[in-house]
N, C-alpha and C. Protein backbone atom coordinates (compact mmCIF):
# COMPACT_ATOMS: atom_id res chain seq x y z
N UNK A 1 0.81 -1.19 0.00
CA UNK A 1 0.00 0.00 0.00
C UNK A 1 0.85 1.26 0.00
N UNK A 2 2.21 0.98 0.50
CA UNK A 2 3.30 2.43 0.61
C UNK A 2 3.28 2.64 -0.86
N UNK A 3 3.23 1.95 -1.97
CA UNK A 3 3.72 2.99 -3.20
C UNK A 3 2.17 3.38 -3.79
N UNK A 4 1.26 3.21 -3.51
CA UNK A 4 -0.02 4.24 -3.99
C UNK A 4 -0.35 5.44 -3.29
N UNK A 5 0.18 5.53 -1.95
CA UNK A 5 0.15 6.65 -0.83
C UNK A 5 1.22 7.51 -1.75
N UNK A 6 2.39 7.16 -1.53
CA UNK A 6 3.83 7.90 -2.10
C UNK A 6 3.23 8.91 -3.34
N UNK A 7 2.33 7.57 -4.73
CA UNK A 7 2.34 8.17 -5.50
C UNK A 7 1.32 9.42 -5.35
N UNK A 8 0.14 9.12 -4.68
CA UNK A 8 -0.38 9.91 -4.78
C UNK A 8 -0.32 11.62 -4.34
N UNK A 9 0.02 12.31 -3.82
CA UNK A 9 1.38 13.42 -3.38
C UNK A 9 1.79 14.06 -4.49
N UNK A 10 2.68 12.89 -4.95
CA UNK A 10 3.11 13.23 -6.58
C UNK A 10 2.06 13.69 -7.31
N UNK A 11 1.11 12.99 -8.11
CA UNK A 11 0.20 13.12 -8.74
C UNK A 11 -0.93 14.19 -8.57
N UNK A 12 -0.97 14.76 -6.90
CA UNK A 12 -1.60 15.98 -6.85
C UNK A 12 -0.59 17.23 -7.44
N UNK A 13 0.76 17.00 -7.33
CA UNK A 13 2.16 17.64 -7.37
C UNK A 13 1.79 18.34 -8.40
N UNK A 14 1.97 17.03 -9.63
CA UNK A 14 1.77 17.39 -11.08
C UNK A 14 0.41 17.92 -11.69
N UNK A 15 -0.32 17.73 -11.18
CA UNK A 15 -1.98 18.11 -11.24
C UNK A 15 -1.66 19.34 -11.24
N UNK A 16 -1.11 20.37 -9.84
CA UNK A 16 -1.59 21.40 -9.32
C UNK A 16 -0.28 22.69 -10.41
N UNK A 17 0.82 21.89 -10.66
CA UNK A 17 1.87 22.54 -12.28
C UNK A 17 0.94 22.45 -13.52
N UNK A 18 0.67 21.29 -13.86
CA UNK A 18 -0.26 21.38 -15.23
C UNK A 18 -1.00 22.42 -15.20
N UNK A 19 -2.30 23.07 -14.23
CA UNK A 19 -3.14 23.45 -14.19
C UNK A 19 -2.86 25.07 -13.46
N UNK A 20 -1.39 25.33 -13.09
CA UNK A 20 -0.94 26.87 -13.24
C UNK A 20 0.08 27.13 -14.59
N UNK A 21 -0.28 26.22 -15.31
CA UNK A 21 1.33 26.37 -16.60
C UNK A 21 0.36 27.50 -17.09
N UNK A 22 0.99 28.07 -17.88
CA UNK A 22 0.60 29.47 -19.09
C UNK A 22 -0.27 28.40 -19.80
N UNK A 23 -1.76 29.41 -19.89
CA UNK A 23 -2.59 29.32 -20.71
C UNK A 23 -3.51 28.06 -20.60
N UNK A 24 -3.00 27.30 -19.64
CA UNK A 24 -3.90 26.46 -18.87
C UNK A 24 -5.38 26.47 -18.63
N UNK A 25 -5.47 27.55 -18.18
CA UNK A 25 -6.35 28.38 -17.53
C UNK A 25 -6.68 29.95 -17.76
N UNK A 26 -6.28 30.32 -18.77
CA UNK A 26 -6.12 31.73 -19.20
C UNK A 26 -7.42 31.43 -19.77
N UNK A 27 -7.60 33.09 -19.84
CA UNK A 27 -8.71 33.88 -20.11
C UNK A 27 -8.68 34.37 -21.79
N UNK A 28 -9.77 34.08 -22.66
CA UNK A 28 -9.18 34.57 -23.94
C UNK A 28 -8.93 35.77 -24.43
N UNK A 29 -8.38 36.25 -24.57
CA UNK A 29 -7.76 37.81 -25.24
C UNK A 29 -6.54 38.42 -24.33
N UNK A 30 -6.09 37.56 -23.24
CA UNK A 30 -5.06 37.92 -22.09
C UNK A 30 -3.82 38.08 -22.95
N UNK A 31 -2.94 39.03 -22.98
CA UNK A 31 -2.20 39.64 -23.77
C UNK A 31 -2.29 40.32 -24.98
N UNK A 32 -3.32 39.98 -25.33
CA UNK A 32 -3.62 41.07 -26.98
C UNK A 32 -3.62 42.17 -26.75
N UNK A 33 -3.05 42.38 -28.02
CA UNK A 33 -2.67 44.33 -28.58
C UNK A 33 -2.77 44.09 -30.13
N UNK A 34 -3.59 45.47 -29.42
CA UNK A 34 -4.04 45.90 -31.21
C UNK A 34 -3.33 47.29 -31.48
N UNK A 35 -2.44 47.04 -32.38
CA UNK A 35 -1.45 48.07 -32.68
C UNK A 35 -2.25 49.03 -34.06
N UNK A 36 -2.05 50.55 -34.09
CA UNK A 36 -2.45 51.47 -35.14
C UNK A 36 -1.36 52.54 -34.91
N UNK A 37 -0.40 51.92 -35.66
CA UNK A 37 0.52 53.11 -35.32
C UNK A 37 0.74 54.68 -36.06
N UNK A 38 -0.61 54.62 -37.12
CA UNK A 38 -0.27 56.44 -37.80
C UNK A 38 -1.23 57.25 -36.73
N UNK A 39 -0.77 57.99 -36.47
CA UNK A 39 -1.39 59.08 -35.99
C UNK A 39 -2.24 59.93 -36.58
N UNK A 40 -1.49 60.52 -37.81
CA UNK A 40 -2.29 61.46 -39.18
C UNK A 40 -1.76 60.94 -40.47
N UNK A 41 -2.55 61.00 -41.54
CA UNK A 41 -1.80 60.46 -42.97
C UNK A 41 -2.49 61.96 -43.97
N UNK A 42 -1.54 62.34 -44.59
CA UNK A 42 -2.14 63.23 -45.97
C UNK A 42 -2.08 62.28 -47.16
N UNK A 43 -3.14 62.49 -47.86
CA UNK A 43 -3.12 61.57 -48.85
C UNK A 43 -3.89 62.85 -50.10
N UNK A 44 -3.97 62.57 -51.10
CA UNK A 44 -4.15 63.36 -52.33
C UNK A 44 -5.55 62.92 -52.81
N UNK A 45 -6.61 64.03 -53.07
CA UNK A 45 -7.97 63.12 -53.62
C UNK A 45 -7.12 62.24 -55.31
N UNK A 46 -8.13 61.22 -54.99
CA UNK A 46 -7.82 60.01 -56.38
C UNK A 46 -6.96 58.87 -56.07
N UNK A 47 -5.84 59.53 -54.95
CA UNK A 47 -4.67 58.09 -54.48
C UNK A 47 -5.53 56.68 -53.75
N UNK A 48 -4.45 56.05 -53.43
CA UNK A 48 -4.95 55.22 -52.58
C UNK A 48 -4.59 55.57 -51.21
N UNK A 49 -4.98 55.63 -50.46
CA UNK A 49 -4.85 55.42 -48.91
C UNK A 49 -4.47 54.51 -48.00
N UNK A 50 -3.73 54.25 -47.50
CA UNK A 50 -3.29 52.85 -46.65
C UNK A 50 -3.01 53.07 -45.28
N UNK A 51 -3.79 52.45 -44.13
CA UNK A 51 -4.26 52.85 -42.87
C UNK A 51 -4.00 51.59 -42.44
N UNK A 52 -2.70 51.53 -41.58
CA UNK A 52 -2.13 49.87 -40.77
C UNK A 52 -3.24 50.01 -39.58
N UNK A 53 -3.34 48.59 -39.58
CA UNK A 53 -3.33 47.91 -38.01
C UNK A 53 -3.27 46.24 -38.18
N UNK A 54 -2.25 46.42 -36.42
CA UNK A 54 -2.18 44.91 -36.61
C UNK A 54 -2.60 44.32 -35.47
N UNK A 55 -3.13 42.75 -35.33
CA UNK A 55 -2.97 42.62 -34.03
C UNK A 55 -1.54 41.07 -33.60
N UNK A 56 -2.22 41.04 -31.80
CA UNK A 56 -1.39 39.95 -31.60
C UNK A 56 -2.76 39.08 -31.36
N UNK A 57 -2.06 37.45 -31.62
CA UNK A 57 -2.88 35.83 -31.47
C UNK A 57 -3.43 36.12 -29.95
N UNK A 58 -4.36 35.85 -29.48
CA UNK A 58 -4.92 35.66 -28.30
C UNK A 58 -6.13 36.14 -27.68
N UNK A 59 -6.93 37.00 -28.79
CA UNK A 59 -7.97 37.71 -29.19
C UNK A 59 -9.03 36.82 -28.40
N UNK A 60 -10.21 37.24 -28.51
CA UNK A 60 -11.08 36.46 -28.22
C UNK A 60 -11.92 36.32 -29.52
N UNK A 61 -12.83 35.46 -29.89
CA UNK A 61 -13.26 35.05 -30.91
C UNK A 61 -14.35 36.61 -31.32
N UNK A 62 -14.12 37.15 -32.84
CA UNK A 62 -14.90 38.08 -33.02
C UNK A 62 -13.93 38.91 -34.21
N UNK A 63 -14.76 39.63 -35.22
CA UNK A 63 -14.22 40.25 -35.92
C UNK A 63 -13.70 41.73 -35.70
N UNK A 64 -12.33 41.58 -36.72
CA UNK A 64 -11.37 42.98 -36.67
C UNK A 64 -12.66 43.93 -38.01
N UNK A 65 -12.74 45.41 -37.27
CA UNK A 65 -13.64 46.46 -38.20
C UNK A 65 -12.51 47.40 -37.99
N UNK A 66 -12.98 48.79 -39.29
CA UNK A 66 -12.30 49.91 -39.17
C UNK A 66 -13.48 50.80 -39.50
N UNK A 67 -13.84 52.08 -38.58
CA UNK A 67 -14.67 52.50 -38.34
C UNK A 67 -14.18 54.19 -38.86
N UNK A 68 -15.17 55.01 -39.11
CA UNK A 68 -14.82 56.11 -39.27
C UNK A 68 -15.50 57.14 -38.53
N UNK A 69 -15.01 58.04 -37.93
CA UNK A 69 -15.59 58.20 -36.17
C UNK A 69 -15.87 57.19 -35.13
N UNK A 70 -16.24 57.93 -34.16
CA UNK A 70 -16.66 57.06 -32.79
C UNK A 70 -17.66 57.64 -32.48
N UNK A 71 -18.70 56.58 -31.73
CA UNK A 71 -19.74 57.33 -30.91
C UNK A 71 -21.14 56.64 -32.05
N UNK A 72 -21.87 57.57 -32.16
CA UNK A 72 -23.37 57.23 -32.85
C UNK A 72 -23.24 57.41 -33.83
N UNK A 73 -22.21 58.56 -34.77
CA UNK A 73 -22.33 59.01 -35.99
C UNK A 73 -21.41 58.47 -36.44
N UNK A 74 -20.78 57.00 -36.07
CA UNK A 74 -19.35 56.33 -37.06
C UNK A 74 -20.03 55.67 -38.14
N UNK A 75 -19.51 55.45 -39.19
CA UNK A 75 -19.89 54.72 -39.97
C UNK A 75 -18.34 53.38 -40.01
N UNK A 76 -19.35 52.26 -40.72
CA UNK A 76 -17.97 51.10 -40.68
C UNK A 76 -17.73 50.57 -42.15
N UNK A 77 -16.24 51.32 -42.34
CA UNK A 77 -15.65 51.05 -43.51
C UNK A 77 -15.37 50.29 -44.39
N UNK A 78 -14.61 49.20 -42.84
CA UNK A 78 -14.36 47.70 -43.49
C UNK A 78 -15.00 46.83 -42.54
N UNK A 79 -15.33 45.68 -42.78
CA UNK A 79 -15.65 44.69 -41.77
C UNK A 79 -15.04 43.33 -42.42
N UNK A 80 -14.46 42.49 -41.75
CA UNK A 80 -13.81 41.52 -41.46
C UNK A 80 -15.06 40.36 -42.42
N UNK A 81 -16.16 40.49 -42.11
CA UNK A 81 -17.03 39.11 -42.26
C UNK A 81 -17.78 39.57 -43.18
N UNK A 82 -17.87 40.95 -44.02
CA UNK A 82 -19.11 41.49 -45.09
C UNK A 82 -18.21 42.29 -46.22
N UNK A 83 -18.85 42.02 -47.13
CA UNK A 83 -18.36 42.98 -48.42
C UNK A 83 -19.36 44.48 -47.79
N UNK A 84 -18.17 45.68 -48.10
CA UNK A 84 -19.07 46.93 -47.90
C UNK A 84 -18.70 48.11 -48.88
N UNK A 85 -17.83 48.09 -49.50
CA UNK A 85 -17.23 48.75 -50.53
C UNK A 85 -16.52 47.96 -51.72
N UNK A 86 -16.39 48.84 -52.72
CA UNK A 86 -15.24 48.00 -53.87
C UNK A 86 -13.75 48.87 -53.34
N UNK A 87 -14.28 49.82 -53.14
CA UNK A 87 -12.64 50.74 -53.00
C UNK A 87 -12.02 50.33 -51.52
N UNK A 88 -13.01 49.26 -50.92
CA UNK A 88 -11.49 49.20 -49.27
C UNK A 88 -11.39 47.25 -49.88
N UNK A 89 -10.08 47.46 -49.53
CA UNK A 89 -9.69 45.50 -49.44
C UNK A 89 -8.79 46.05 -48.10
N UNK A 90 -8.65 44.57 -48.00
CA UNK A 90 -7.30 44.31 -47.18
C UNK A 90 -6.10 44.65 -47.86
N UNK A 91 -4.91 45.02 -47.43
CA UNK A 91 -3.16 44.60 -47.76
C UNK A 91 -3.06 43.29 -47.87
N UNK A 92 -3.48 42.78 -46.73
CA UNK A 92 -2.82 41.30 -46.65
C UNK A 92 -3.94 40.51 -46.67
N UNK A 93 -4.37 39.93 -47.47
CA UNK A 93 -6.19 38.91 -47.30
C UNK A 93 -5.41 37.73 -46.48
N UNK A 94 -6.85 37.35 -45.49
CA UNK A 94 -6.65 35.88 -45.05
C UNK A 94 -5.56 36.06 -43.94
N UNK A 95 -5.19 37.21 -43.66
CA UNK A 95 -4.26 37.37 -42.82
C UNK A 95 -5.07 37.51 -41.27
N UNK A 96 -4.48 36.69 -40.09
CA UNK A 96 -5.21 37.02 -38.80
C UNK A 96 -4.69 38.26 -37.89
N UNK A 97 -3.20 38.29 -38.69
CA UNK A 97 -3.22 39.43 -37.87
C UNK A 97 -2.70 40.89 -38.50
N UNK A 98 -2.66 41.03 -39.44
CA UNK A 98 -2.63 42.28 -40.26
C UNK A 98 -3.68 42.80 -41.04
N UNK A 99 -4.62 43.73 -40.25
CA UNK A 99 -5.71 44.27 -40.59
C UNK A 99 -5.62 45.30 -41.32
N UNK A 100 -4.26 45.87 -41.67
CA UNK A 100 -4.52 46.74 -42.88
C UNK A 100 -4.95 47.02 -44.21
N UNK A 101 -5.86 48.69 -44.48
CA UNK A 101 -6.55 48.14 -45.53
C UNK A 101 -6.08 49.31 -46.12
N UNK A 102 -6.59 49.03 -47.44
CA UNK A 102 -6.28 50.28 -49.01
C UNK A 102 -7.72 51.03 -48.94
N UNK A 103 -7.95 52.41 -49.22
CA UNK A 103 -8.94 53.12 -49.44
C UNK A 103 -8.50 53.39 -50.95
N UNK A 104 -9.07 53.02 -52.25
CA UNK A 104 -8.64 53.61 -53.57
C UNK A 104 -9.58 54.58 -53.57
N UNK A 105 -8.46 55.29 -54.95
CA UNK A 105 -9.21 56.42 -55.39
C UNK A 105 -10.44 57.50 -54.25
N UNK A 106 -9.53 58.16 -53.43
CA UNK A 106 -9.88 58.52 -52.33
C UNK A 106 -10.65 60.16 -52.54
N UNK A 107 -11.32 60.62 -51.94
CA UNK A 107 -12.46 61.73 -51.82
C UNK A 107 -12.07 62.54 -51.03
N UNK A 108 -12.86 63.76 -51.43
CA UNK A 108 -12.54 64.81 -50.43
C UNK A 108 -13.26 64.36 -48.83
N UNK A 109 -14.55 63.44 -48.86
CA UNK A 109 -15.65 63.32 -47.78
C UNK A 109 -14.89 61.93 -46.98
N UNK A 110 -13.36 61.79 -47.63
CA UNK A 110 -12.81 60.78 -46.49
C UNK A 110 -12.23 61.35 -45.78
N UNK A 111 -12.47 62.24 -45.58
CA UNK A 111 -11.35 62.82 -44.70
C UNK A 111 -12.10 62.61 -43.23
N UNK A 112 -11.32 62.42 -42.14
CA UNK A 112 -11.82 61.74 -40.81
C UNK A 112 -11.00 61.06 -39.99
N UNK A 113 -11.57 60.61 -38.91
CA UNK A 113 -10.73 59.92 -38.23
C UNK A 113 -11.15 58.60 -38.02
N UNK A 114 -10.15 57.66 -38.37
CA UNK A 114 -10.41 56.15 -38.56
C UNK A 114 -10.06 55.52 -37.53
N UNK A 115 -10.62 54.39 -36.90
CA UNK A 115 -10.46 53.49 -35.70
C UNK A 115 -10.88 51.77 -36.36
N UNK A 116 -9.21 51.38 -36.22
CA UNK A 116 -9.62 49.87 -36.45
C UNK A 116 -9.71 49.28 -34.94
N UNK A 117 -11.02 48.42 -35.09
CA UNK A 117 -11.91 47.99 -33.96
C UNK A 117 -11.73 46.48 -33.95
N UNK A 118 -11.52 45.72 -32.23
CA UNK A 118 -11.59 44.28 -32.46
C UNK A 118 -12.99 44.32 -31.57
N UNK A 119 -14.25 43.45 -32.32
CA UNK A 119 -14.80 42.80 -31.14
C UNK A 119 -15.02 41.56 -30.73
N UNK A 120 -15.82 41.13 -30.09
CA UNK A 120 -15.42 39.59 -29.05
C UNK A 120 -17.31 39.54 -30.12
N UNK A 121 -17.49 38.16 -29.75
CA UNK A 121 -18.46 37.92 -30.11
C UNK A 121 -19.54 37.61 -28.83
N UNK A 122 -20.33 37.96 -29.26
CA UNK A 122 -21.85 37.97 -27.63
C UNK A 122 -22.86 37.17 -27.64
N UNK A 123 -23.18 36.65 -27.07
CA UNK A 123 -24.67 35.73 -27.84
C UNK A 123 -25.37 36.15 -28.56
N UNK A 124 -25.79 37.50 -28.42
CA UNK A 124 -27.15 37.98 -29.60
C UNK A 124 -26.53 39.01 -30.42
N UNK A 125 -25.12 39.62 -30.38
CA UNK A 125 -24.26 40.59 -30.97
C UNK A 125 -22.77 40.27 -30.69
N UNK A 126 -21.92 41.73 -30.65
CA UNK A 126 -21.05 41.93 -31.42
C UNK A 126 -20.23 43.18 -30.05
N UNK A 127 -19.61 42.66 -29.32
CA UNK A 127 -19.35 43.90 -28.30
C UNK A 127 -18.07 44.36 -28.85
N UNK A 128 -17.47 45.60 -28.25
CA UNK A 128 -16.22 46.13 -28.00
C UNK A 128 -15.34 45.30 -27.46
N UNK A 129 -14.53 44.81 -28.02
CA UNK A 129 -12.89 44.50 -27.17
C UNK A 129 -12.00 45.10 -26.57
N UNK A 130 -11.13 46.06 -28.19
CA UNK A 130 -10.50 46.34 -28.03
C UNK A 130 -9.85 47.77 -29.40
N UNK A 131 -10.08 48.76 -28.68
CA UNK A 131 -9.98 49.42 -30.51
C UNK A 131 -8.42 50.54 -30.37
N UNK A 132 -8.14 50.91 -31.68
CA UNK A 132 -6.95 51.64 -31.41
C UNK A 132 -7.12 53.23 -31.35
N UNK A 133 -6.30 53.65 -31.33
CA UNK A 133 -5.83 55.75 -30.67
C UNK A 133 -6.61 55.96 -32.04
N UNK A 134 -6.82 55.69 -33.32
CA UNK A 134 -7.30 56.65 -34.58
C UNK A 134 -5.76 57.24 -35.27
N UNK A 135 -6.20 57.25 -36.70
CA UNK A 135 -5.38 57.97 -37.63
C UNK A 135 -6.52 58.79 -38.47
N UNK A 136 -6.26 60.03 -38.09
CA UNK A 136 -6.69 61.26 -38.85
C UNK A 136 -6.09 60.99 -39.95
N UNK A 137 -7.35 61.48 -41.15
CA UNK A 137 -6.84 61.53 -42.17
C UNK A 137 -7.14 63.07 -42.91
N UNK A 138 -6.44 63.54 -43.55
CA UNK A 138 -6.07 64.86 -44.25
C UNK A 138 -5.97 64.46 -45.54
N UNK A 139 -7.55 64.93 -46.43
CA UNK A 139 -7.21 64.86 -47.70
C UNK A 139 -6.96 66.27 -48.46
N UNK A 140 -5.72 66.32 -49.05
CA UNK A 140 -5.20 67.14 -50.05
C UNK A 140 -5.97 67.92 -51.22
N UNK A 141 -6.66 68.77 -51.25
CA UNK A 141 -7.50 69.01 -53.07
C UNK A 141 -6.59 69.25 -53.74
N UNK A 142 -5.24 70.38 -53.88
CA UNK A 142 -4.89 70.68 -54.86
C UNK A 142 -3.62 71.10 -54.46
N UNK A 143 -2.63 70.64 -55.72
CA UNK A 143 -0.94 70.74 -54.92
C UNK A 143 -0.40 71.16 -56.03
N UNK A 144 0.66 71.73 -55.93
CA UNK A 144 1.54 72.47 -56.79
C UNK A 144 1.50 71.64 -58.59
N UNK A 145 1.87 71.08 -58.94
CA UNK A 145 1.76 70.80 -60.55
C UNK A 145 0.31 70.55 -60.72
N UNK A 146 -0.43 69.63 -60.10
CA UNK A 146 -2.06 69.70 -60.20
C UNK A 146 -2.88 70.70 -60.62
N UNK A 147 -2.22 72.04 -60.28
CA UNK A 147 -2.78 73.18 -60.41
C UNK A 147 -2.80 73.40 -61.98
N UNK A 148 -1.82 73.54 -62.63
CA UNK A 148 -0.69 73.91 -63.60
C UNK A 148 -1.91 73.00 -64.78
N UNK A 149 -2.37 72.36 -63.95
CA UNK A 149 -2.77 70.91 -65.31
C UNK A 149 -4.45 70.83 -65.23
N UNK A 150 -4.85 71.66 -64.65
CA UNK A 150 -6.71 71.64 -64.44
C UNK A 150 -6.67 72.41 -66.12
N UNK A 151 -7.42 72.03 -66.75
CA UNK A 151 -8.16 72.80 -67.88
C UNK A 151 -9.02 74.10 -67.64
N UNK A 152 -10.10 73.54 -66.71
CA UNK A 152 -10.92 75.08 -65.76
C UNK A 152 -10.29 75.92 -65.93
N UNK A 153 -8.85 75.69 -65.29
CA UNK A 153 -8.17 76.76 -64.27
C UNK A 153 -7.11 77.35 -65.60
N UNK A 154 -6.76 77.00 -66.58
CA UNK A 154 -6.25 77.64 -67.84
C UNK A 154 -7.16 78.45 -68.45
N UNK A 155 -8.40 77.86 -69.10
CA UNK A 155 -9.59 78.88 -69.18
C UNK A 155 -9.57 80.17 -68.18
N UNK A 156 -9.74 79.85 -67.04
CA UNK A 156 -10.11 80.86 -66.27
C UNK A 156 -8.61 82.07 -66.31
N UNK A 157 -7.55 81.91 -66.38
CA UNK A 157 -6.93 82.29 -66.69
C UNK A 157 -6.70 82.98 -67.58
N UNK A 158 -6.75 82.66 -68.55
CA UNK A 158 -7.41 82.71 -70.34
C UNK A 158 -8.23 84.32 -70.24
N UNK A 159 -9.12 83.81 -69.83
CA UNK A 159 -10.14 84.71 -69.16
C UNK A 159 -10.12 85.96 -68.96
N UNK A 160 -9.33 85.62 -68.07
CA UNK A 160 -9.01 87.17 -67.11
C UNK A 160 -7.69 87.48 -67.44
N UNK A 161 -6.99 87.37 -68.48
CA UNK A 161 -5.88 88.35 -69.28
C UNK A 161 -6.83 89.05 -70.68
N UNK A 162 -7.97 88.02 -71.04
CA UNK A 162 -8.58 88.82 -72.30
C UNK A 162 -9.27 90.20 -71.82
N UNK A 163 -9.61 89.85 -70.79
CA UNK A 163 -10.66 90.64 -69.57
C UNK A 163 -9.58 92.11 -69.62
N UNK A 164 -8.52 91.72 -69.06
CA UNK A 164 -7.45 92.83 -68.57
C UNK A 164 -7.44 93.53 -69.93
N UNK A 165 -6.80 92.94 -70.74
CA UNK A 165 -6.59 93.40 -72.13
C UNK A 165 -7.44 94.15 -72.79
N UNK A 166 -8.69 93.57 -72.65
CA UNK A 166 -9.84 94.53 -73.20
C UNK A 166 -10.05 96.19 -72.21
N UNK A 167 -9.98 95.71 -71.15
CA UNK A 167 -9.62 97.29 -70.12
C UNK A 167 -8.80 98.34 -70.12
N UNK A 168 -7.50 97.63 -70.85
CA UNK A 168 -6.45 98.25 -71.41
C UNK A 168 -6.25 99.05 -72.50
N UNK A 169 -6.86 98.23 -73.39
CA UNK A 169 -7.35 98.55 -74.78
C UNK A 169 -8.05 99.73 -74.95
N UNK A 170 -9.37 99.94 -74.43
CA UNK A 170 -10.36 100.90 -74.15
C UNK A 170 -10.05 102.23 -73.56
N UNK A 171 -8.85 101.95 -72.36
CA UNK A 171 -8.52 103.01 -71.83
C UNK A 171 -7.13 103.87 -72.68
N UNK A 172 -6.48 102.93 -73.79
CA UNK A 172 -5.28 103.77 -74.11
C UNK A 172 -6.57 104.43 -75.61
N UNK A 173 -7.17 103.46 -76.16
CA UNK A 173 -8.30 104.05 -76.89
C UNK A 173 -8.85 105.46 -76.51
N UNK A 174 -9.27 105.63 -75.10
CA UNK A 174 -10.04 106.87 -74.65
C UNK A 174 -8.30 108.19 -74.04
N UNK A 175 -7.56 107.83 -74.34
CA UNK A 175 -6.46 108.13 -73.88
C UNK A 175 -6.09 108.97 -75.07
N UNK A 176 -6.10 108.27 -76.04
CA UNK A 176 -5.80 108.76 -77.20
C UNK A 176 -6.48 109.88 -78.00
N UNK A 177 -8.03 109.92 -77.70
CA UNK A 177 -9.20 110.29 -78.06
C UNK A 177 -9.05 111.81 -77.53
């Protein structure tokens, strides 16, 4: 009977290591970070736009979004589980942990502040996890050679030297007179 006593000791021993080892017993999302590291991006209307975030493995089950504002009036850009645009994809498809996406051919009305969002999944929804600081975005209308190359803006130009000219004209006309 001494070696089932002995063992048993042991066997609580190893029981009570198994069941404090890492992740044994962990909680799901215990260490995750969701990284967004731009702060502000300028981007040019028509470019593409590219807005990182990444995360780390340990999430709790639920999809990565990128949102534009916070609060009641955000709208959601990208979502992980739905087609919602042609102009946002991923960088990396199929990827779990690089949530960065492309905005093509970009607008003056993107301009905003973007928040890529993780949430956990709920029984009847979709809660908050875990979301990042935001990258403001600053869209550009019009930059030095852009200018140079509008058609409008040659016309209008056009314009207002015939304009001058004719003022000129009239007055060395009445000058003369």
């Amino acid at each position: 009977m001494a070696p089932v006593t002995q063992a048993l000791p042991l066997a609580c021993l190893l029981l009570l290591l198994l069941c404090s080892a890492p992740g044994a017993d962990a909680q799901a999302g215990q260490g995750f970070e969701l990284q967004q590291p731009q702060k502000e991006v300028f981007v040019r209307v028509g470019e593409t736009l590219t807005l990182s975030c990444t995360v780390t493995a340990g999430g709790p089950p639920g999809p990565v979004k990128w949102l534009k504002g916070w609060g009641s009036g955000s709208e959601t850009i990208y979502d992980q589980k739905r087609f919602l645009s042609s102009r946002v994809t991923r960088a990396v498809n199929e990827s779990n942990i690089d949530f960065t996406i492309l905005i093509r051919d970009v607008h003056p009305e993107d301009a905003g502040t973007y928040y890529c969002v993780k949430f956990q999944k709920a029984p009847t929804s979709e809660e908050l996890y875990q979301r990042g600081k935001g990258t403001e975005v600053v869209v550009v209308l019009v930059q030095g050679a852009h200018l140079l190359s509008s058609p409008g803006l040659w016309l209008g130009m056009l314009l207002e030297k015939a304009i001058v000219g004719l003022v000129l004209f009239f007055l060395f006309k009445r000058w003369q007179a």
